[in-house]
Structures are given as structure tokens and as C-alpha cells.
Protein backbone atom coordinates (compact mmCIF):
# COMPACT_ATOMS: atom_id res chain seq x y z
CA UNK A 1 -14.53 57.62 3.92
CA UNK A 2 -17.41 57.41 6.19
CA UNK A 3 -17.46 56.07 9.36
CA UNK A 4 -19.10 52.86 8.62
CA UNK A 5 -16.85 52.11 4.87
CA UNK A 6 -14.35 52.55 7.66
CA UNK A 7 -15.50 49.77 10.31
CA UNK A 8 -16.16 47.49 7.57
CA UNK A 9 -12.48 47.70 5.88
CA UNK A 10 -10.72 47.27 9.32
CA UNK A 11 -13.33 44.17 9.71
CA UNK A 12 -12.38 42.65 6.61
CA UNK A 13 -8.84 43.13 7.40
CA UNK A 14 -8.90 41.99 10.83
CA UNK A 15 -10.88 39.20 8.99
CA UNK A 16 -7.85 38.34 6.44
CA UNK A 17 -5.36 38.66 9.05
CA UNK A 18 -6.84 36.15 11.89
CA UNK A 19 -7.67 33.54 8.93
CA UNK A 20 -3.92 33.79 7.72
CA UNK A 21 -2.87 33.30 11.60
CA UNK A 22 -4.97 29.81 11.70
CA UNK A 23 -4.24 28.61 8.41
CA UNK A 24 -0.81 29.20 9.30
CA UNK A 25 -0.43 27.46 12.40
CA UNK A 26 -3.20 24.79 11.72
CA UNK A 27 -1.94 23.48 7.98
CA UNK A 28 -1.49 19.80 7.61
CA UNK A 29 2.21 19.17 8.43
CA UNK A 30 3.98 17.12 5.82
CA UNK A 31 5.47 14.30 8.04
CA UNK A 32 4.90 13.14 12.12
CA UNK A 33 5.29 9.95 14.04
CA UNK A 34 2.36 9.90 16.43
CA UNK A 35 2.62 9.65 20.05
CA UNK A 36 1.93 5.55 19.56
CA UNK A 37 4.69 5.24 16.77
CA UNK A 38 2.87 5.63 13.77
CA UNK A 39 4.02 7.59 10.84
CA UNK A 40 1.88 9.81 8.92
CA UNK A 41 1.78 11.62 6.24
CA UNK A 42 -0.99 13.51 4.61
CA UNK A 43 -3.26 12.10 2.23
CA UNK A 44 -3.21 14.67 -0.58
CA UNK A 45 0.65 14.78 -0.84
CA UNK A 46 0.38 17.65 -4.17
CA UNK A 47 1.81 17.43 -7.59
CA UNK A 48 3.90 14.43 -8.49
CA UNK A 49 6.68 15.28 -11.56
CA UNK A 50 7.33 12.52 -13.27
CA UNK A 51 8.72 10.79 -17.23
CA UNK A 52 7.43 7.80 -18.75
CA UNK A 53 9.18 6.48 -21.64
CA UNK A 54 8.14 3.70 -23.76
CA UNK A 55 11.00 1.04 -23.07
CA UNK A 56 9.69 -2.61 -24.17
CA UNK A 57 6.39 -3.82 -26.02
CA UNK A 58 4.97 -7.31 -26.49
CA UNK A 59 1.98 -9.00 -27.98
CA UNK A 60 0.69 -8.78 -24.41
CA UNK A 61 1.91 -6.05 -22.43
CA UNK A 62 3.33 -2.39 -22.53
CA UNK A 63 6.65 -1.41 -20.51
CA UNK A 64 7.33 1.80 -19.86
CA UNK A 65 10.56 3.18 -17.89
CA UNK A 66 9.31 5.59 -15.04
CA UNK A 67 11.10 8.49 -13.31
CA UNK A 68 9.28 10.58 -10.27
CA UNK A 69 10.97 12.64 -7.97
CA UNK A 70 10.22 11.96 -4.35
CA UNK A 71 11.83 14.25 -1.78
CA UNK A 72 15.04 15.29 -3.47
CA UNK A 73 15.42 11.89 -4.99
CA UNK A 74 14.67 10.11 -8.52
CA UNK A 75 12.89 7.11 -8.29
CA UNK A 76 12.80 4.81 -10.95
CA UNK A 77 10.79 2.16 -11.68
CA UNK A 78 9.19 -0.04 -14.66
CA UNK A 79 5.00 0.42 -15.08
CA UNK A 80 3.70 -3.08 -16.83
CA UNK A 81 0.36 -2.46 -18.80
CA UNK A 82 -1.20 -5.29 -20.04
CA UNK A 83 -2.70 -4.86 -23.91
CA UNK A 84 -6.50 -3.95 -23.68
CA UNK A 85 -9.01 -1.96 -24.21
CA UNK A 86 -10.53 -1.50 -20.70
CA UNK A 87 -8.99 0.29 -17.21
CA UNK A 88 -7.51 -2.53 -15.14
CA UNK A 89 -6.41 -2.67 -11.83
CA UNK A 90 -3.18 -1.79 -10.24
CA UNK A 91 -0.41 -3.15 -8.26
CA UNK A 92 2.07 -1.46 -6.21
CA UNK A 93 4.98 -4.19 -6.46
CA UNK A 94 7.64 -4.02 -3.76
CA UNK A 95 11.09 -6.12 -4.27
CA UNK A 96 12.58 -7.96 -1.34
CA UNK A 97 15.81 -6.21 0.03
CA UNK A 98 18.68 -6.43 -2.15
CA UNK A 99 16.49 -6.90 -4.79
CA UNK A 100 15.93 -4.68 -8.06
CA UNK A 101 13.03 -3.86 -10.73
CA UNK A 102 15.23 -5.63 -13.24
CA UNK A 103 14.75 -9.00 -11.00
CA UNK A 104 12.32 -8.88 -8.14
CA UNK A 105 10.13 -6.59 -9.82
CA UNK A 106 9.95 -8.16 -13.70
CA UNK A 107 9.88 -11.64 -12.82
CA UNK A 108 6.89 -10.91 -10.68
CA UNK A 109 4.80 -8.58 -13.08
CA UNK A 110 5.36 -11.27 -15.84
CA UNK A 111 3.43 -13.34 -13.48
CA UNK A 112 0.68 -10.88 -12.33
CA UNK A 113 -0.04 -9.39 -16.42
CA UNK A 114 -2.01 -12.19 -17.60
CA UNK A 115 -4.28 -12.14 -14.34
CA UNK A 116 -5.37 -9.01 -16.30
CA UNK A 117 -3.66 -6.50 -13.35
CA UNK A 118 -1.69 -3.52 -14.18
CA UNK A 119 2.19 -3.53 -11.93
CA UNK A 120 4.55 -0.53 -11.14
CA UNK A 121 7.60 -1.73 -9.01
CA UNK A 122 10.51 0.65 -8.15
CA UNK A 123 13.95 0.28 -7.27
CA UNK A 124 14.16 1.71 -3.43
CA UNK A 125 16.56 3.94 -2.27
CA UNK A 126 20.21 2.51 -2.62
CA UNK A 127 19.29 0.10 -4.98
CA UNK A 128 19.40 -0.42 -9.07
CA UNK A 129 19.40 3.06 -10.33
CA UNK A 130 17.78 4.88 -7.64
CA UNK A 131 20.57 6.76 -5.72
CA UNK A 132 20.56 6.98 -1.85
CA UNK A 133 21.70 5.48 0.84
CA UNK A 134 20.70 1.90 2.18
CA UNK A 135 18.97 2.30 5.27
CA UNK A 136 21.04 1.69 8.39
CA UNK A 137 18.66 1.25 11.57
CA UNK A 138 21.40 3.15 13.81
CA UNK A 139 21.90 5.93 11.40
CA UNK A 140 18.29 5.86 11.14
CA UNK A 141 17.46 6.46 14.65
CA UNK A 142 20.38 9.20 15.04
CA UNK A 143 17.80 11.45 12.03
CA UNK A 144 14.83 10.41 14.44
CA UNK A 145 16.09 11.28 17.43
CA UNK A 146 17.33 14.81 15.86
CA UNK A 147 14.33 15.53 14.14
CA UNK A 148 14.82 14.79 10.99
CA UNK A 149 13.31 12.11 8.44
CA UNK A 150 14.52 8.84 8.57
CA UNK A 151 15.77 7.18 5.15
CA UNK A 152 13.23 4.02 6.10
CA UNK A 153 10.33 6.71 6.57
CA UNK A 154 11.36 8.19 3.16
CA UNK A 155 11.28 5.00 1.60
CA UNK A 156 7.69 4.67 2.50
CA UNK A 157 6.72 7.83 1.33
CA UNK A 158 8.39 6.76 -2.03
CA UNK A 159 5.79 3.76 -1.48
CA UNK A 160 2.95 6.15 -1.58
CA UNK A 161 3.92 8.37 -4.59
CA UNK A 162 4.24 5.20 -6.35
CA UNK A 163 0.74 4.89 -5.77
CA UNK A 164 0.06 8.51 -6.68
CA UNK A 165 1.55 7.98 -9.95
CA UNK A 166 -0.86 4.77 -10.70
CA UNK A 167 -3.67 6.95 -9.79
CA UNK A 168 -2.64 9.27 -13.32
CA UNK A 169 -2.14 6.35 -15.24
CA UNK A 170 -5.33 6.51 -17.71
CA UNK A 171 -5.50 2.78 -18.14
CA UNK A 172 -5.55 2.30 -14.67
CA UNK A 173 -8.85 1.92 -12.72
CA UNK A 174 -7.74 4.22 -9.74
CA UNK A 175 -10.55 3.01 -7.65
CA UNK A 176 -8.99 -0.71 -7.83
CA UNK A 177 -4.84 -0.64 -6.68
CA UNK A 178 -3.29 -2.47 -3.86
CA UNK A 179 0.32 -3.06 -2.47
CA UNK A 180 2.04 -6.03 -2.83
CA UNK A 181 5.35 -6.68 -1.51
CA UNK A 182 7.62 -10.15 -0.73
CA UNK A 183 9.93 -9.75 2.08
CA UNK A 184 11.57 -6.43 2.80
CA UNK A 185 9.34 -5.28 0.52
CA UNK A 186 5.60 -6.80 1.88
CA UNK A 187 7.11 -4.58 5.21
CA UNK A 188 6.62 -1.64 3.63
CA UNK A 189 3.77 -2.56 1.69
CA UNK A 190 2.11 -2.45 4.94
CA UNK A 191 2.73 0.34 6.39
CA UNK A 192 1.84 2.06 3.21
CA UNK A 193 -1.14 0.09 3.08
CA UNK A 194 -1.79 1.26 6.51
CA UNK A 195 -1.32 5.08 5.59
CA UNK A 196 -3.24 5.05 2.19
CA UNK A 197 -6.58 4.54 3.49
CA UNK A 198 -7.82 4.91 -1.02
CA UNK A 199 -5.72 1.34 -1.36
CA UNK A 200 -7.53 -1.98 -1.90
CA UNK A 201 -5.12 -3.54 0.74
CA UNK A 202 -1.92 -5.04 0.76
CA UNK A 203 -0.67 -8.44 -0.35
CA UNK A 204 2.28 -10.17 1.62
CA UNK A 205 4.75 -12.64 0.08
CA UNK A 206 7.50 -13.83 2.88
CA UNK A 207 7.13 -11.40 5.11
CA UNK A 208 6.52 -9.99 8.90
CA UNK A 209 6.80 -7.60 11.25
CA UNK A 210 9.79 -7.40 14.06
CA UNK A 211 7.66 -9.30 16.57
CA UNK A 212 7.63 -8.77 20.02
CA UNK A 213 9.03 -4.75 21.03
CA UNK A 214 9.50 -5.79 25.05
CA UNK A 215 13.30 -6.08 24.75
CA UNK A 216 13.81 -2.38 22.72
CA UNK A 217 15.59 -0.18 24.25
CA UNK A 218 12.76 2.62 25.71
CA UNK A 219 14.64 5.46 23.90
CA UNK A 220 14.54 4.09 20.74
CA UNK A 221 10.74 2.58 20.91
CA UNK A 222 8.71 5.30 19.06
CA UNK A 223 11.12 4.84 16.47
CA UNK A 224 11.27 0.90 16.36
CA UNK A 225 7.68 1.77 16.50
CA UNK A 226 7.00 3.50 13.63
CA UNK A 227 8.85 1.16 10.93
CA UNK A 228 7.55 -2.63 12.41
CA UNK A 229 4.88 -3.18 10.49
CA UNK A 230 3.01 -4.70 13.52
CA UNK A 231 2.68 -1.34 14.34
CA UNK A 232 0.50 -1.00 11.15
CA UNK A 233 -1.74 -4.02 10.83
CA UNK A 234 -4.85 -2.95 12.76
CA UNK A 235 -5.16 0.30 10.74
CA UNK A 236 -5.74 -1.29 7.41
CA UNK A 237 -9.02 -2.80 7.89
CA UNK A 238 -11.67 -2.37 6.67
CA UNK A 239 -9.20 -2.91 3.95
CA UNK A 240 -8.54 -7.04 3.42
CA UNK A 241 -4.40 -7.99 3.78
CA UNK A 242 -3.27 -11.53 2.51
CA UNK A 243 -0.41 -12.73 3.54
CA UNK A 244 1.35 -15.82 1.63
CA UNK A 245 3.92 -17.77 3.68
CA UNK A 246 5.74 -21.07 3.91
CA UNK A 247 6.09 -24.01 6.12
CA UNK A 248 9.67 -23.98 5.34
CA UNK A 249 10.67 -20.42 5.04
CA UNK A 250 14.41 -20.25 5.84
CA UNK A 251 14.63 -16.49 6.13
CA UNK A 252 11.35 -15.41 8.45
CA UNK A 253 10.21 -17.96 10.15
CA UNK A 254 6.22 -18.98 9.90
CA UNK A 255 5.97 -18.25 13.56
CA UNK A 256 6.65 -14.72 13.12
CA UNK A 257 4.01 -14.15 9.76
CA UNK A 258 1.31 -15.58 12.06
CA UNK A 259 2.52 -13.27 15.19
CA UNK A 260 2.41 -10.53 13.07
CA UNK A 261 -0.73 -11.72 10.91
CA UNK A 262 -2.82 -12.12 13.81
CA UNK A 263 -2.07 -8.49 14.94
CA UNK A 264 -5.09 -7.64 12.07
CA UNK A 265 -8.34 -6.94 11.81
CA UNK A 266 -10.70 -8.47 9.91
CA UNK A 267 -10.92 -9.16 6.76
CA UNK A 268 -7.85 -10.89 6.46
CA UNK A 269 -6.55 -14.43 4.79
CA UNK A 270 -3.55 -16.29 5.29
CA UNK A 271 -2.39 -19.23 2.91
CA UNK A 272 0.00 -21.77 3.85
CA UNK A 273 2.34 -23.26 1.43
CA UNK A 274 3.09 -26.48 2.67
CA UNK A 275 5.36 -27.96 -0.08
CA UNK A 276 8.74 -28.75 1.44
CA UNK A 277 10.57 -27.37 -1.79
CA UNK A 278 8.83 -24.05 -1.06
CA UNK A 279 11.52 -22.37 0.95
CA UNK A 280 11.55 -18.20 1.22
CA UNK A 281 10.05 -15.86 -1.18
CA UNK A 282 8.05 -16.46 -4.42
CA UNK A 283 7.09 -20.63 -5.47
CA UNK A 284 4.82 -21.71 -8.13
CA UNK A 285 3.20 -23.55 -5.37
CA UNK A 286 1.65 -20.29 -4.40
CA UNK A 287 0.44 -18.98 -7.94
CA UNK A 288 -3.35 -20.39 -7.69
CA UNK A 289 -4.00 -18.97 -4.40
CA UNK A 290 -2.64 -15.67 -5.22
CA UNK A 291 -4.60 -15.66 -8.34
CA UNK A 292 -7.64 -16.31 -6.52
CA UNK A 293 -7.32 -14.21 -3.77
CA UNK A 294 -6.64 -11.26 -5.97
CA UNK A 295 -9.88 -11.96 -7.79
CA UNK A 296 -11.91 -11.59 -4.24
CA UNK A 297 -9.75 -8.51 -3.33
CA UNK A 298 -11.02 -6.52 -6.41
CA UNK A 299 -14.04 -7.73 -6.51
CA UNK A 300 -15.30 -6.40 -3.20
């Protein structure tokens, strides 16, 4: 081998070897809570395994039973497609806390099918048939503080494969799916609205952030941080959020939706329900406006 063959095969080495170095320590890291509390986690999250099984069919919609495995868990859940021939849009359908697929979720994509939309809703973590543990905020923060993922923070990642699973759904239009969650649930349908920067936006029934962080303890505020949806709100626009409250919720006060609501950026929209038989969570009362506001959402 020749001097020069020589020079050229060390190059190329040497070439190999520094580019394995940087892709090495440069690589996207899976999960991080950034140095102002928010959580991340990267957009292209690889291969999701999941079933679908055909479990109920009507003159107007499909229901199929869904399994996907999300960071050494199986999620279930129930995808609702409505009977046509065209792709539809999505939703991303959160329960409230406490609440399952079998309730929360059904009773809500029986409302959202004939509006033409296409729902997936999941049971989270400790609840219905997905196993787990129900997230404790002080067992939480012991994982954070030791480095290691919180169950809350794995719940929102759950969030986001859910949405990685509507995006192989051939009847859905992939371009077109937003989150939608009422209580609990709208909490987390922010921050993955937040993190998903491909999402419509996010659609809140009932819900807020934690309000106010000047009494947390300093030790535990880039945790607090990082699962308050306040945290979240200016980081989905461009993206529109709608949040859906009453005068007379009984469970989060109205005073804390609009703390939290005014926390966004434009575009945003915030209907009042101000029938005094609307008390916390879903009403009739608030069917037209969601109906419309969908409509806009989509549209633009």
C-alpha cells in the first residue's frame, strides 16, 4: 500500500471515528425537564407496537379495542371511527381522574362522532385496564429528585403515543388531530399539546392549571414546574386552545381556568357556561359551542 492509499484509509477512519464520538454524545436524549420546568421529549419518538381489534360496529361508527406499549406499560384504549368514505379528523380524548374509557371516554366520543371527528381515549396509568400505579405527587417528586421519570411525566408521554398511533390510522387525516381533555385530563392535554408542536391544539373541558407557584417549596419547583400546565400555555401558540368552563363549577373554580387561560398566547377562546345547573365537567349546555369551535379549529 502506497503512501497516499495509506493517508487516505487513516483519514477515513479518523473520519468514522470522530463522527461516532459526536453522534454519540450529541443524540437527542429521550426525556429532560428544562432549566424553566418544562418537560421534553423528542418529537420523532420511533416505532410504536401496537393491536387493534374490531370490538363494536354500528350504523354509524367503528370501535376498535387498542393496545400500544408505552415505556414498559400496555395502554389500552377504544379508537371511534365514524362510517365514511373520506379521512376525518382526530381527537386525542383524555378522561377526568378517576375516570375510564368505558365512561369518560365513550360517553364523550358518542358525542364528538356525528360532528364527523375521529376519537381515541385511553385508560391512564392505574386506571380501567391499564396497569400502573396512580400518580402520587410525593412519590413523584422522590423519582424527580433521583433522576428518574416521574409516573405523571410518563403519563404524558402515553398522551403523545396516543397521538402517534392516530397519525397510522389510514382514515385519519394526520394533518388535522387535537387534544381534548375535561379535568385531570384537559391538564395533560396541555402539556401534550404544548410538546407536540404537529397538533391542531388542545381543547379544555373543566380544567386548569395549579395557579400561583409562590408558596412551593424551592426544592420541589422545577418539578411542580414541569406538570402545572401553566407552565405549558404560552408554548402552544401559534396553535389555538379552547377552554370550556362553568360559572358554577364545584370542583375548579372559574377563577382559576381564567388565571390559567390568560397565561396563553393568542389564538385562544374561552366560553362561559352560565347555566346554574351546569356544575363541573361535561353539560349539554356546552355542546353548540364546542361544536362550533371545533369547526374553526380544523378549518384553519
Amino acid at each position: 500500500m502506497n503512501k497516499v492509499k495509506k493517508y487516505i484509509l487513516i483519514s477515513l477512519v479518523l473520519l468514522i471515528f470522530l463522527f461516532l464520538i459526536y453522534f454519540y454524545f450529541h443524540k437527542e436524549p429521550e426525556y429532560f425537564v428544562s432549566s424553566d420546568g418544562v418537560l421534553f421529549y423528542p418529537e420523532n419518538r420511533g416505532k410504536l407496537e401496537y393491536t387493534r381489534t374490531l370490538w363494536n360496529e354500528t350504523n354509524a361508527y367503528i370501535q376498535e379495542k387498542i393496545i400500544f406499549q408505552s415505556k414498559g406499560t400496555k395502554i389500552y384504549g377504544y379508537l371511534f371511527l365514524p362510517k365514511t368514505n373520506k379521512k376525518v379528523p382526530a381527537i386525542v380524548f383524555l378522561p377526568a381522574a378517576q375516570a375510564t374509557k368505558e365512561d369518560g371516554g365513550y360517553n364523550n366520543a358518542l358525542r364528538l362522532i356525528p360532528m364527523g371527528y375521529a376519537v381515541f381515549t385511553i385508560d391512564q396509568r392505574g386506571m380501567g385496564e391499564t396497569k400502573g400505579e396512580i400518580a402520587n405527587l410525593e412519590q413523584d417528586f422522590i423519582l424527580f429528585v433521583n433522576k428518574k421519570e416521574p409516573i405523571q411525566h410518563q403519563m404524558v408521554y402515553d398522551v403523545l403515543r396516543s397521538f402517534d398511533f392516530l397519525k397510522e390510522v389510514k382514515e385519519v387525516d394526520k394533518n388535522n388531530i387535537v387534544f381534548m381533555g375535561e379535568s385531570m385530563g384537559g391538564r395533560f392535554a396541555i402539556i401534550a399539546a404544548a410538546i407536540e408542536k404537529k397538533s391542531k391544539g388542545v381543547i379544555v373541558i373543566s380544567s386548569s392549571g395549579y395557579g400561583n407557584v409562590a408558596q412551593i417549596n424551592i426544592d420541589a419547583l422545577d418539578f411542580f414546574k414541569s406538570i402545572n400546565p401553566d407552565t405549558y400555555m404560552k408554548l402552544i401558540s401559534p396553535r389555538k386552545i379552547i377552554m370550556i368552563h362553568t360559572q358554577n363549577d364545584d370542583v375548579v373554580p372559574l377563577d382559576n381556568a381564567l388565571y390559567t387561560f390568560n397565561l396563553a398566547n393568542e389564538p385562544k377562546k374561552f366560553l362561559l357556561i352560565k347555566d346554574k345547573e351546569c356544575k363541573h365537567g361535561y353539560c349539554d349546555k356546552m355542546y353548540e359551542g364546542l361544536k362550533k369551535e371545533l369547526e374553526d379549529l380544523f378549518k384553519n
